[in-house]
Structure formats: C-alpha cells, structure tokens
Protein backbone atom coordinates (compact mmCIF):
# COMPACT_ATOMS: atom_id res chain seq x y z
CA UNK A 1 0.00 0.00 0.00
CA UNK A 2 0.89 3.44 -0.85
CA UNK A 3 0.20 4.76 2.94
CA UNK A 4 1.09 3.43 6.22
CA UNK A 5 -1.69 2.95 8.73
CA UNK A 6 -0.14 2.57 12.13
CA UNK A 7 -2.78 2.35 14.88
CA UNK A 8 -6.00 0.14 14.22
CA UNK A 9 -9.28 0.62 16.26
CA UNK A 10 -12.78 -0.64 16.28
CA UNK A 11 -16.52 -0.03 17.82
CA UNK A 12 -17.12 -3.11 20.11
CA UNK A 13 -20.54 -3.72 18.59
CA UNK A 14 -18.68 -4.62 15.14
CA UNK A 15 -16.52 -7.12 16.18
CA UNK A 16 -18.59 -9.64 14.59
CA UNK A 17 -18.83 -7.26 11.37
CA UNK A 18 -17.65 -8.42 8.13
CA UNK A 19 -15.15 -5.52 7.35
CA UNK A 20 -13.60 -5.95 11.01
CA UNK A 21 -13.20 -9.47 10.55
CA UNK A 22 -11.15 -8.26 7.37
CA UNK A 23 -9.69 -5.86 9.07
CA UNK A 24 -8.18 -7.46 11.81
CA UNK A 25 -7.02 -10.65 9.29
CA UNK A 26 -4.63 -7.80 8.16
CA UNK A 27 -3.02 -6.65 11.32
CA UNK A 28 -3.12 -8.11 14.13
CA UNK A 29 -2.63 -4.94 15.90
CA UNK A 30 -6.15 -4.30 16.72
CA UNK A 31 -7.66 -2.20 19.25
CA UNK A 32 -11.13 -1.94 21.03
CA UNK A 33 -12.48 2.18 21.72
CA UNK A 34 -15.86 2.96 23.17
CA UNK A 35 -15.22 6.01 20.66
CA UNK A 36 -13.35 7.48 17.96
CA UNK A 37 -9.67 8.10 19.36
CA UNK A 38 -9.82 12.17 18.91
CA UNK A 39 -6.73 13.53 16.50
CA UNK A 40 -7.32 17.18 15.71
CA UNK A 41 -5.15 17.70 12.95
CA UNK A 42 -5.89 15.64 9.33
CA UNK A 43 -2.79 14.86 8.53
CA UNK A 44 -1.62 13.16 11.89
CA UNK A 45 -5.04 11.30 11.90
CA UNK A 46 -4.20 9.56 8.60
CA UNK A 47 -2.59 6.84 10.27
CA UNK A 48 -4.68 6.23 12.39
CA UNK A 49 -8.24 4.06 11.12
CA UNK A 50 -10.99 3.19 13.23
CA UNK A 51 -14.10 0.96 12.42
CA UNK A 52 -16.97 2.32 13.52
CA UNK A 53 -21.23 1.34 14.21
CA UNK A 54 -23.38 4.17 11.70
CA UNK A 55 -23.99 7.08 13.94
CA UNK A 56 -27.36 8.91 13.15
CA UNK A 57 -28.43 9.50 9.50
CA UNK A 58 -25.85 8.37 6.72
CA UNK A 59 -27.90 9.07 3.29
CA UNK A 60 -28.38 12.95 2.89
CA UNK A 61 -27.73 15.30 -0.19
CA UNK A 62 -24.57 16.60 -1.62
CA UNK A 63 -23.46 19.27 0.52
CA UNK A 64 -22.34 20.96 -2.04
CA UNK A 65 -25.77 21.98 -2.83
CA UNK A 66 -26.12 25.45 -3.32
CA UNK A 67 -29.05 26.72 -5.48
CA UNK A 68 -26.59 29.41 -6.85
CA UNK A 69 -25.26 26.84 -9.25
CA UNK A 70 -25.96 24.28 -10.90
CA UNK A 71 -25.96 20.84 -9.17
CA UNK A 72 -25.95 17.66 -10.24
CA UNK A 73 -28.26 16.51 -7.21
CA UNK A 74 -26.33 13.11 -6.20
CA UNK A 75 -26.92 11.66 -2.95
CA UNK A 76 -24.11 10.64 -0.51
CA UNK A 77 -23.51 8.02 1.41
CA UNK A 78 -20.84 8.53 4.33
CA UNK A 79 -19.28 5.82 4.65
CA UNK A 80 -15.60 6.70 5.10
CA UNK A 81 -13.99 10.06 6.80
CA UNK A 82 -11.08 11.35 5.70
CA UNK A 83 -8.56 10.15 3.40
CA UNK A 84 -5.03 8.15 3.54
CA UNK A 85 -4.27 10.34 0.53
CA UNK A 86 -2.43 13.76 0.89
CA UNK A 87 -3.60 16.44 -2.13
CA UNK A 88 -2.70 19.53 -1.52
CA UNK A 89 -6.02 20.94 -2.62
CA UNK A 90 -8.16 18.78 -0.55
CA UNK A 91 -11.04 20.55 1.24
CA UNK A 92 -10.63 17.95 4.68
CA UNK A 93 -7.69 19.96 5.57
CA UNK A 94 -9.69 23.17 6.37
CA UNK A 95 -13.22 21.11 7.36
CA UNK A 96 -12.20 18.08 9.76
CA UNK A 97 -13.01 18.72 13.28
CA UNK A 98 -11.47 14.98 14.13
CA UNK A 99 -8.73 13.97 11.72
CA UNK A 100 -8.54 10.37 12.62
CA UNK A 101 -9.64 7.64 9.72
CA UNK A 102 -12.97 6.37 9.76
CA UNK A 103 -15.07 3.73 7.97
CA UNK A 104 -18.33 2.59 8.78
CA UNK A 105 -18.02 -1.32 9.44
CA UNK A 106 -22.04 -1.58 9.86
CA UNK A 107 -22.87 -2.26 5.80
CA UNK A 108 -25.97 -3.35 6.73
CA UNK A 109 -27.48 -0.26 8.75
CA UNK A 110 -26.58 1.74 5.60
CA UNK A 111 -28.05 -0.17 3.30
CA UNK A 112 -31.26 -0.34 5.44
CA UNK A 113 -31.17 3.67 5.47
CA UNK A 114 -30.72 3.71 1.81
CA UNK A 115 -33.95 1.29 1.27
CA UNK A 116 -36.13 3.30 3.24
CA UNK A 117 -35.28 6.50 1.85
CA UNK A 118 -35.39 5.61 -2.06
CA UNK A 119 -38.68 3.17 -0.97
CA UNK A 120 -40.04 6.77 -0.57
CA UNK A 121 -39.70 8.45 -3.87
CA UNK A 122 -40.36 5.18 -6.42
CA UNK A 123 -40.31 6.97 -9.38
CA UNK A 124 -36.90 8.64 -8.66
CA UNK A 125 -33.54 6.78 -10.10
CA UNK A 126 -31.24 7.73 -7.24
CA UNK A 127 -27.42 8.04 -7.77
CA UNK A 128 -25.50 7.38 -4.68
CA UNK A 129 -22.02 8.29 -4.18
CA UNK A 130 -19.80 7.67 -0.95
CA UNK A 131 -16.62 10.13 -1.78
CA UNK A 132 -17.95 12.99 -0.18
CA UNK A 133 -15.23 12.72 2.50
CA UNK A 134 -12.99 10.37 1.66
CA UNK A 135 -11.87 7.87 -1.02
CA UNK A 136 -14.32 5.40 -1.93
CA UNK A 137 -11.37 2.49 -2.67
CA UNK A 138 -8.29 4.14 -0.84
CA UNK A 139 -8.63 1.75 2.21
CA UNK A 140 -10.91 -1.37 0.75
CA UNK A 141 -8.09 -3.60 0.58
CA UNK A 142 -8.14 -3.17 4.41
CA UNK A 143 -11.66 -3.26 5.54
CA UNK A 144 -13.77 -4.34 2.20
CA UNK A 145 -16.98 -1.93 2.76
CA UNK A 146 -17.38 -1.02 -0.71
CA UNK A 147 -17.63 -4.54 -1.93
CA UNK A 148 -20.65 -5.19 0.50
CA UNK A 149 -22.22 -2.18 -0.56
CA UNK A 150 -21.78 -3.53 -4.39
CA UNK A 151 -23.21 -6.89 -3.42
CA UNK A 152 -26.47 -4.63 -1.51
CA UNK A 153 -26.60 -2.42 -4.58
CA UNK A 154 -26.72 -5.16 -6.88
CA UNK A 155 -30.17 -6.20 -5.81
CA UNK A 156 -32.07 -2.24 -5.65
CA UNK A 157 -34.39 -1.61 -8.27
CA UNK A 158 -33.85 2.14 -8.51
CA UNK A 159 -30.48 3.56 -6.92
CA UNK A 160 -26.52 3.23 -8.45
CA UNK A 161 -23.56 3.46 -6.17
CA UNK A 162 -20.67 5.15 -7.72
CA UNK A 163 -17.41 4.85 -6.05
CA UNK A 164 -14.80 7.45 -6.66
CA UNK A 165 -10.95 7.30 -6.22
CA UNK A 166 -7.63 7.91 -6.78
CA UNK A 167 -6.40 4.74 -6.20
CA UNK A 168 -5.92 1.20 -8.16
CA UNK A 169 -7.34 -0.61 -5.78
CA UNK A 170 -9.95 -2.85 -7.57
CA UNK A 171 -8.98 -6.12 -7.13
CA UNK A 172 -11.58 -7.46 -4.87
CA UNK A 173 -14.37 -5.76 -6.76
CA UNK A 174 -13.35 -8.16 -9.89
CA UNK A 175 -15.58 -11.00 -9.41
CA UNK A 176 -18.47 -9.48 -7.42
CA UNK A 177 -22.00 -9.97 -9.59
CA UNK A 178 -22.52 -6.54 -9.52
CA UNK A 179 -25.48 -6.20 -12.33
CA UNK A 180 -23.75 -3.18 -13.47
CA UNK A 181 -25.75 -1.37 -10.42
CA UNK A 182 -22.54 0.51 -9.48
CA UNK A 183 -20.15 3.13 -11.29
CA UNK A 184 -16.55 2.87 -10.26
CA UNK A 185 -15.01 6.27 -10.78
CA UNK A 186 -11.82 7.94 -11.11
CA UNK A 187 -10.44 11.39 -10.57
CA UNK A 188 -7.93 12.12 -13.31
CA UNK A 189 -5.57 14.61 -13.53
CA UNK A 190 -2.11 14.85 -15.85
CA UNK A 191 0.75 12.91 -13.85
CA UNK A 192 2.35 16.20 -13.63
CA UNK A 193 0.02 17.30 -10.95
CA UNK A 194 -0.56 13.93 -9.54
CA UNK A 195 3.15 13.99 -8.84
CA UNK A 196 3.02 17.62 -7.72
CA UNK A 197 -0.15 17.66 -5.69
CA UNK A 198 -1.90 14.28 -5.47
CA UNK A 199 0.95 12.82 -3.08
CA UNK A 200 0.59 9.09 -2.06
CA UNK A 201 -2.55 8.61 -4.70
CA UNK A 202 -2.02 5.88 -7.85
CA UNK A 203 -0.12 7.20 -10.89
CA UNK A 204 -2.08 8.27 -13.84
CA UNK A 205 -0.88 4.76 -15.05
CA UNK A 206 -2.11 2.36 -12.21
CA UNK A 207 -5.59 4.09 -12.71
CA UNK A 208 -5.70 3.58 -16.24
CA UNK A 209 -4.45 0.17 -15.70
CA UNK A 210 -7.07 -0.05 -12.86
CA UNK A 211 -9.83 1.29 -15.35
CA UNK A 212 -9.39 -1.58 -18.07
CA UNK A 213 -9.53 -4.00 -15.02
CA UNK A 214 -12.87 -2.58 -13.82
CA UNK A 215 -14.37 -2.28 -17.51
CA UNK A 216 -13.59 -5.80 -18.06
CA UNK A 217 -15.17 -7.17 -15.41
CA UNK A 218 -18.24 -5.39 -16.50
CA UNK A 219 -18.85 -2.02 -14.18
CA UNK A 220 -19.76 1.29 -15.46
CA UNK A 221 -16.96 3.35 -15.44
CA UNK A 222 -17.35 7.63 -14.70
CA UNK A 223 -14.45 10.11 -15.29
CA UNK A 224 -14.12 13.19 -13.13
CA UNK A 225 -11.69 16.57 -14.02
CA UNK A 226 -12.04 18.23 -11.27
CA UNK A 227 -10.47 19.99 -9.67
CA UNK A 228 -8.86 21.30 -13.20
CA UNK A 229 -5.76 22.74 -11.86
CA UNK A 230 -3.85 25.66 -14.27
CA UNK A 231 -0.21 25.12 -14.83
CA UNK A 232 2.54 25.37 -17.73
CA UNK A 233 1.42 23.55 -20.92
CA UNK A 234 -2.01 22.56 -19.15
CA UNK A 235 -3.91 22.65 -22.54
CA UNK A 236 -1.64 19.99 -23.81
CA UNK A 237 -0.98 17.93 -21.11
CA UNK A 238 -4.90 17.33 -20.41
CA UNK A 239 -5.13 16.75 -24.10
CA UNK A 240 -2.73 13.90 -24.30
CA UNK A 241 -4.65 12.96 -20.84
CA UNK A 242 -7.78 12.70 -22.67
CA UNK A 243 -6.46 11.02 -25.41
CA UNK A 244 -4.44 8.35 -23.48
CA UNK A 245 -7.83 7.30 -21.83
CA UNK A 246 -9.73 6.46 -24.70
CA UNK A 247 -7.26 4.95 -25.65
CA UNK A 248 -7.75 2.68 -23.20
CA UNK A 249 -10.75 2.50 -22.70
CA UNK A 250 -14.63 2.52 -24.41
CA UNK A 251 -16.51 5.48 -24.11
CA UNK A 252 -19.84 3.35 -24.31
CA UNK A 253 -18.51 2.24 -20.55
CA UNK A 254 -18.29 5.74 -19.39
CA UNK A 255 -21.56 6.76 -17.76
CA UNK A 256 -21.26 10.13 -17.50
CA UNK A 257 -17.78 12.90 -17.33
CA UNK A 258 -17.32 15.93 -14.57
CA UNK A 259 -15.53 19.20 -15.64
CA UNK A 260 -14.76 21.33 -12.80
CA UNK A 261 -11.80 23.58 -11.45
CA UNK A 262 -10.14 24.31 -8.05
CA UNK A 263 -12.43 26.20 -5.66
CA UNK A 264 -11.16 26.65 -2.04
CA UNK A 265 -12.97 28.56 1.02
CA UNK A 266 -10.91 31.99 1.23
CA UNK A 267 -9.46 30.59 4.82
CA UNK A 268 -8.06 27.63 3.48
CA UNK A 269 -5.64 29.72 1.48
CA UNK A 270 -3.02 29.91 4.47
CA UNK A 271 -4.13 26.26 4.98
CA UNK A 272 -2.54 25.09 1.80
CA UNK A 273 0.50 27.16 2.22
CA UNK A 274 1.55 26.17 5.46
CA UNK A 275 0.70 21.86 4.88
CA UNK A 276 1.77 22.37 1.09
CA UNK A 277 4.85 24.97 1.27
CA UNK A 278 6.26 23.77 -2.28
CA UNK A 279 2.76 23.76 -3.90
CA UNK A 280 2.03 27.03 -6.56
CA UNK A 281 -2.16 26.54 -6.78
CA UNK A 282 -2.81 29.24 -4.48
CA UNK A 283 -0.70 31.99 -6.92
CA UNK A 284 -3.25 32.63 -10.13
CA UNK A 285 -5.49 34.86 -9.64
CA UNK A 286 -9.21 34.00 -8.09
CA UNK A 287 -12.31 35.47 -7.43
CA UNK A 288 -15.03 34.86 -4.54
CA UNK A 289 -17.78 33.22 -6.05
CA UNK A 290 -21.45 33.89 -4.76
CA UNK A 291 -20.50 30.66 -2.52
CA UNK A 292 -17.72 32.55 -1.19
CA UNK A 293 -15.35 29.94 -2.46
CA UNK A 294 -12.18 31.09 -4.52
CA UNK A 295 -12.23 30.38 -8.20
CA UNK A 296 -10.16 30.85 -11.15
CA UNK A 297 -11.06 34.17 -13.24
CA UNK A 298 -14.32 33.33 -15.19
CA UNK A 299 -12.87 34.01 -18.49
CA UNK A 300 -9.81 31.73 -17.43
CA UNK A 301 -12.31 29.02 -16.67
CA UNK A 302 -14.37 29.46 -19.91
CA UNK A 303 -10.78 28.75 -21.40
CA UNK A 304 -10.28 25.95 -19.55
CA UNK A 305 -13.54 24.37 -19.82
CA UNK A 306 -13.96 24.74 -23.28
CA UNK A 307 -10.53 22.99 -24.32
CA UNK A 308 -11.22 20.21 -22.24
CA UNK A 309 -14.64 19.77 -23.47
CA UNK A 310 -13.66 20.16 -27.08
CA UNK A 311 -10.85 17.50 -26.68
CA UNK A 312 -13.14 15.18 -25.14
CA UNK A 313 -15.94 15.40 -28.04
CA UNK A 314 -13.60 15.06 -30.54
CA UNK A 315 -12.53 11.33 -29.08
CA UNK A 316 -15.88 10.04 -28.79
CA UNK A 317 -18.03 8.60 -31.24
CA UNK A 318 -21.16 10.63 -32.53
CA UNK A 319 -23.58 8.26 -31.90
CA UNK A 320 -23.06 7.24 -28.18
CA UNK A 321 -21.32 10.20 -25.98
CA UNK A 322 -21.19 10.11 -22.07
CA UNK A 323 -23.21 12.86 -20.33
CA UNK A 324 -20.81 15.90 -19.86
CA UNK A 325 -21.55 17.98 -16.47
CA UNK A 326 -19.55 21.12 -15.08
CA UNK A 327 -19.39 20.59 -11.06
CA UNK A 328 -20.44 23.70 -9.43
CA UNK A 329 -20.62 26.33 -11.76
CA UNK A 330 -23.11 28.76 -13.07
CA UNK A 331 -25.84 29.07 -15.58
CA UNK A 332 -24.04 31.32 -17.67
CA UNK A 333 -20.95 29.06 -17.46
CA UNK A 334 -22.79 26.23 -18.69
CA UNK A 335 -24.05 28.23 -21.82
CA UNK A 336 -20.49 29.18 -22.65
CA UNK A 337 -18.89 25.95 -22.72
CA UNK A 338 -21.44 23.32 -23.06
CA UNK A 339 -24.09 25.82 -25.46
CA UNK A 340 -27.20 25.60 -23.04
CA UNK A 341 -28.17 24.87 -19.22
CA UNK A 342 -30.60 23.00 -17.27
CA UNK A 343 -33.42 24.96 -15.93
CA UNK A 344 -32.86 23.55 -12.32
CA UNK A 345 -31.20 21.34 -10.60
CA UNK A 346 -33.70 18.44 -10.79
CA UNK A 347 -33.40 19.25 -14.48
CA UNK A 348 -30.17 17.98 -14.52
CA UNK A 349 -30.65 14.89 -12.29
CA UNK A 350 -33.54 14.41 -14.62
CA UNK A 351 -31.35 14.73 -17.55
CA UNK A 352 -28.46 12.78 -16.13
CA UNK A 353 -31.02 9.49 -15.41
CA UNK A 354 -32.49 9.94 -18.87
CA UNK A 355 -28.92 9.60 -20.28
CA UNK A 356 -28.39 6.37 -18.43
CA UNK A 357 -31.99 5.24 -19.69
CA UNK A 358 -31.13 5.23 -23.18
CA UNK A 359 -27.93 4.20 -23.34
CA UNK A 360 -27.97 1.46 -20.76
CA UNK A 361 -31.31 -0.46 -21.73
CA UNK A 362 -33.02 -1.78 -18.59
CA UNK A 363 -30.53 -0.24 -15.93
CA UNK A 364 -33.34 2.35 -15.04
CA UNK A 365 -36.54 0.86 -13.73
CA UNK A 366 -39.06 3.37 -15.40
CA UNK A 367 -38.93 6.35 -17.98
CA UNK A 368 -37.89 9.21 -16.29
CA UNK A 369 -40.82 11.58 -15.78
CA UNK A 370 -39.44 15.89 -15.49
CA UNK A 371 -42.22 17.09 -14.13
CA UNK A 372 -41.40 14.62 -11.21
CA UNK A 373 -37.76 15.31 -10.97
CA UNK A 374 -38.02 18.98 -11.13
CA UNK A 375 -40.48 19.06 -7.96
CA UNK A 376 -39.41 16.59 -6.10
CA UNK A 377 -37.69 16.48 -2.80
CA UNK A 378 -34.41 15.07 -1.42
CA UNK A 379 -36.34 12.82 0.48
C-alpha cells in the first residue's frame, strides 16, 4: 500500500462485522475504543483508522448543494472520513473537526437507510455516491466496505452506487455480480500534478491500468476533471490525458464525465501554504464566487472548460457520448462551454437518469418523468 496505517481501532458492537473481521485478518494490531480516538489535525489522523457502528443518518444530499449553481443533485452516502491520501487541494484539511480515519463497518445499517429513503420516492432513479469525505477504494483492501455495498446495490431496483478514487485498488471488486448497479469512478488529472499535488494517490498509469480492469469485469466506469488545476502547458498535457484514456478504454462504458476547477474557502488559502509549502495553486489569480469559495477568473475558466470539453468530443463517437456535467458552476458558465443549461437542478438529475436510460437499456426501472424530478424532494 501506498500509505502506512499505524494504529488500528474498532466499535465493540462490530466485532462480529464483516469488514472488522477483514480488518483485523490484516493486522493483528487491533484495538477496542468505546469512541473514535480524537486527532485534531488531518494529517496526523491519517494513520490512524478506526471501524466504527453508523452514527445517526448516513444518506443525505450533496453538501455541495447550493441553489446558486448548478448541481448535479447526487446523494451521498458517508461511509468513510477522511482520506489516507495527501492532495494539496483537498477541502478535509480546512473542514475536519477529528482527523482520525474512519469507515463505517455496519454495511448493513446503511443499506437499510438507503432502502427506506429511495422506498419513498419510487419513481426517482437515485445516484448514490460515498466520496464525499474520503476515497471510496483508498482503504478497501483493508476493511472491504465497498464490496458489500456492491453486493447490496446489486439487488435495488432504482439507486446506483458510484465509487470514486484515486487509487488502483480494484482487485476485490473483480468477481463481485454486480449487475452493473454501481459506477466505479476515477479522478484524473495529468501525472504532472498527480506527482506535484496528489501525493501518495495511484499514478495516472495504475488508474488507467485499474480502469481496463474494472471495464472488463463489466462495471460502469465515470471520469471526473475536477479539480482542473492551471499550470505550464495545461492545454496539452490534459489533451494527451484525454487522449491516453480512450485509448484505453470505451466510451460506451463511461456513464457520464465531470468538468470542474479548483475552488477553495478563502481561509483555506493559508491552509494550503503552510501543509503544502512547495505547492504554486494558491498563486493565479481568483475570485469569490457567490459561494464565497475562490475560483479561477471566469474568463480563465471558460478557457479551460472549453478545451477540455472540445478534446473530449472530438474522441468520442457521434452516436453514443457520455453525459458531460460542469461541477459547481453557473448558468451562464454552462451556456459558454457546453451551449445551453438545465433549468434547475432536478433538471439535470432528470437529464443525467435519462442519459443512463437510453444508453444502458433496462438499468433504469421506469422512464424518467421531469415534471417529477423537477419538484421533487431530497427525500
């Protein structure tokens, strides 16, 4: 492994748990807590990883949300806090009140959450990440939650798990029936900035690697740009990054493609420069947004935006493209680079799940209905 976990702890009411049985089959170095061992800063908590019972509600929207922008409307699932991985634009730096690692060992509690909420809104397709605050895959070779949520999701008649990472770590997903009811993502970036900012995460090479593994076992596969980071000869190096992928893989597994660029909380500025003192993405110049986050210029981003989108419709084929999304941006953005934008945000979950209707016959139990999507609820 690419990180070093050095003290192990877990809830006593999972010792019987499937993903502490793993867990402690790996070390033997295991320790009971009545509660998570308290670590205050990120970094020192990332070698530390405690397995913990679901505490209070674990299904809830994106809280990204913002009704500012535009947003995609997914549904997280926290399953894992914080992140093994060290990128030097990560938000947990500046957000973690307890740095320590934590994954939920109690699969089945989840999953039960997940059944009663989506039991609620029948006609909604419901797509179901678990990233929000950590990697999905970064520590499944240790504790082996996401394969027990694949096996769970296999069987639901109207929700999709997408896992996102920046690992390779897909080995034990290989052989898992997983009736294509999850999406195992990847956040790509040129090697240049996974060397310079991504530290401890796979190469750009183990992910492709890991991303011809994953499509031949069958998955869904989703590819996410973002953050977008600006640097010499960015234009070209995402182009050959672009290129290289389809190369590698078939854009009839991609489900859908994120474009978005770095966006920071003003405060986290001195954050970055006193964890990161050799990283440069705090020196272009950026603008609050209405979200009070720091972005790139607008025109800058237009730039941006539009290159990468460009490069990416010119390698697919014309009859059978992945749905293209910017992540948090603006209306006006969206007409800039992509020519039009959804009227609201359930527009675009609406228009995401209609995508997946037509290309992927029978993975979406009914027609998607708008009128539905645009007024309904979280919840």
């Amino acid at each position: 492994m690419k990180h070093k976990i050095k003290h192990f702890y877990y809830d006593a009411s999972q010792a019987q748990s499937q993903a502490v049985v793993q867990f402690k089959s790996q070390t033997a170095k295991t320790h009971i807590a009545s509660s998570v061992p308290k670590i205050t800063h990120y970094r020192e908590g990332k070698s530390a990883l405690y397995l913990t019972q679901k505490q209070g509600a674990a299904f809830k929207p994106c809280a990204s949300l913002n009704p500012e922008y535009v947003c995609c409307n997914v549904q997280v699932l926290d399953a894992v806090s914080n992140c093994p991985y060290d990128c030097s634009y990560c938000f947990l730096q500046n957000y973690l009140n307890n740095g320590t690692l934590q994954v939920t060992a109690d699969v089945d509690a989840m999953i039960e959450e997940v059944r009663t909420k989506t039991a609620r809104q029948p006609w909604r397709f419901f797509r179901i990440g678990t990233w929000e605050l950590g990697d999905s895959l970064a520590l499944e070779p240790l504790t082996g939650t996401s394969a027990q949520l694949i096996k769970a999701f296999a069987g639901m008649k109207n929700a999709l798990l997408e896992l996102r990472t920046k690992s390779d770590y897909v080995e034990n997903l290989l052989d898992i029936d997983h009736q294509q009811r999850t999406v195992v993502s990847w956040t790509v970036n040129p090697q240049t900035i996974i060397k310079r900012e991504e530290f401890r995460t796979a190469s750009m090479a183990a992910r492709l690697s890991a991303m011809e593994q994953i499509e031949k076992a069958g998955y869904l596969l989703a590819l996410h740009f973002d953050p977008m980071l600006l640097f010499d000869d960015w234009a070209a190096d995402y182009d050959a990054l672009v290129k290289e992928i389809f190369s590698r893989i078939s854009s009839q597994s991609v489900v859908w493609i994120s474009i978005g660029s770095l966006r920071f909380n003003p405060e986290m500025k001195r954050t970055i420069e006193q964890n990161f003192p050799g990283s440069r993405i705090t020196t272009p110049e950026m603008v609050a947004g209405p979200d009070g986050k720091m972005r790139y210029v607008k025109p800058k981003r237009v730039e941006m935006y539009q290159h990468l989108y460009q490069t990416i419709q010119a390698c697919l084929p014309s009859d059978d493209k992945p749905f293209v999304y910017l992540c948090m941006e603006r209306w006006d953005m969206w007409d800039k680079v992509l020519g039009y934008h959804p009227h609201s945000i359930g527009h675009l979950d609406y228009l995401m799940v209609r995508s997946l209707a037509q290309r992927f016959p029978g993975l979406v139990h009914q027609n998607p209905d708008l009128a539905l999507y645009d007024n309904g609820d979280a919840f």
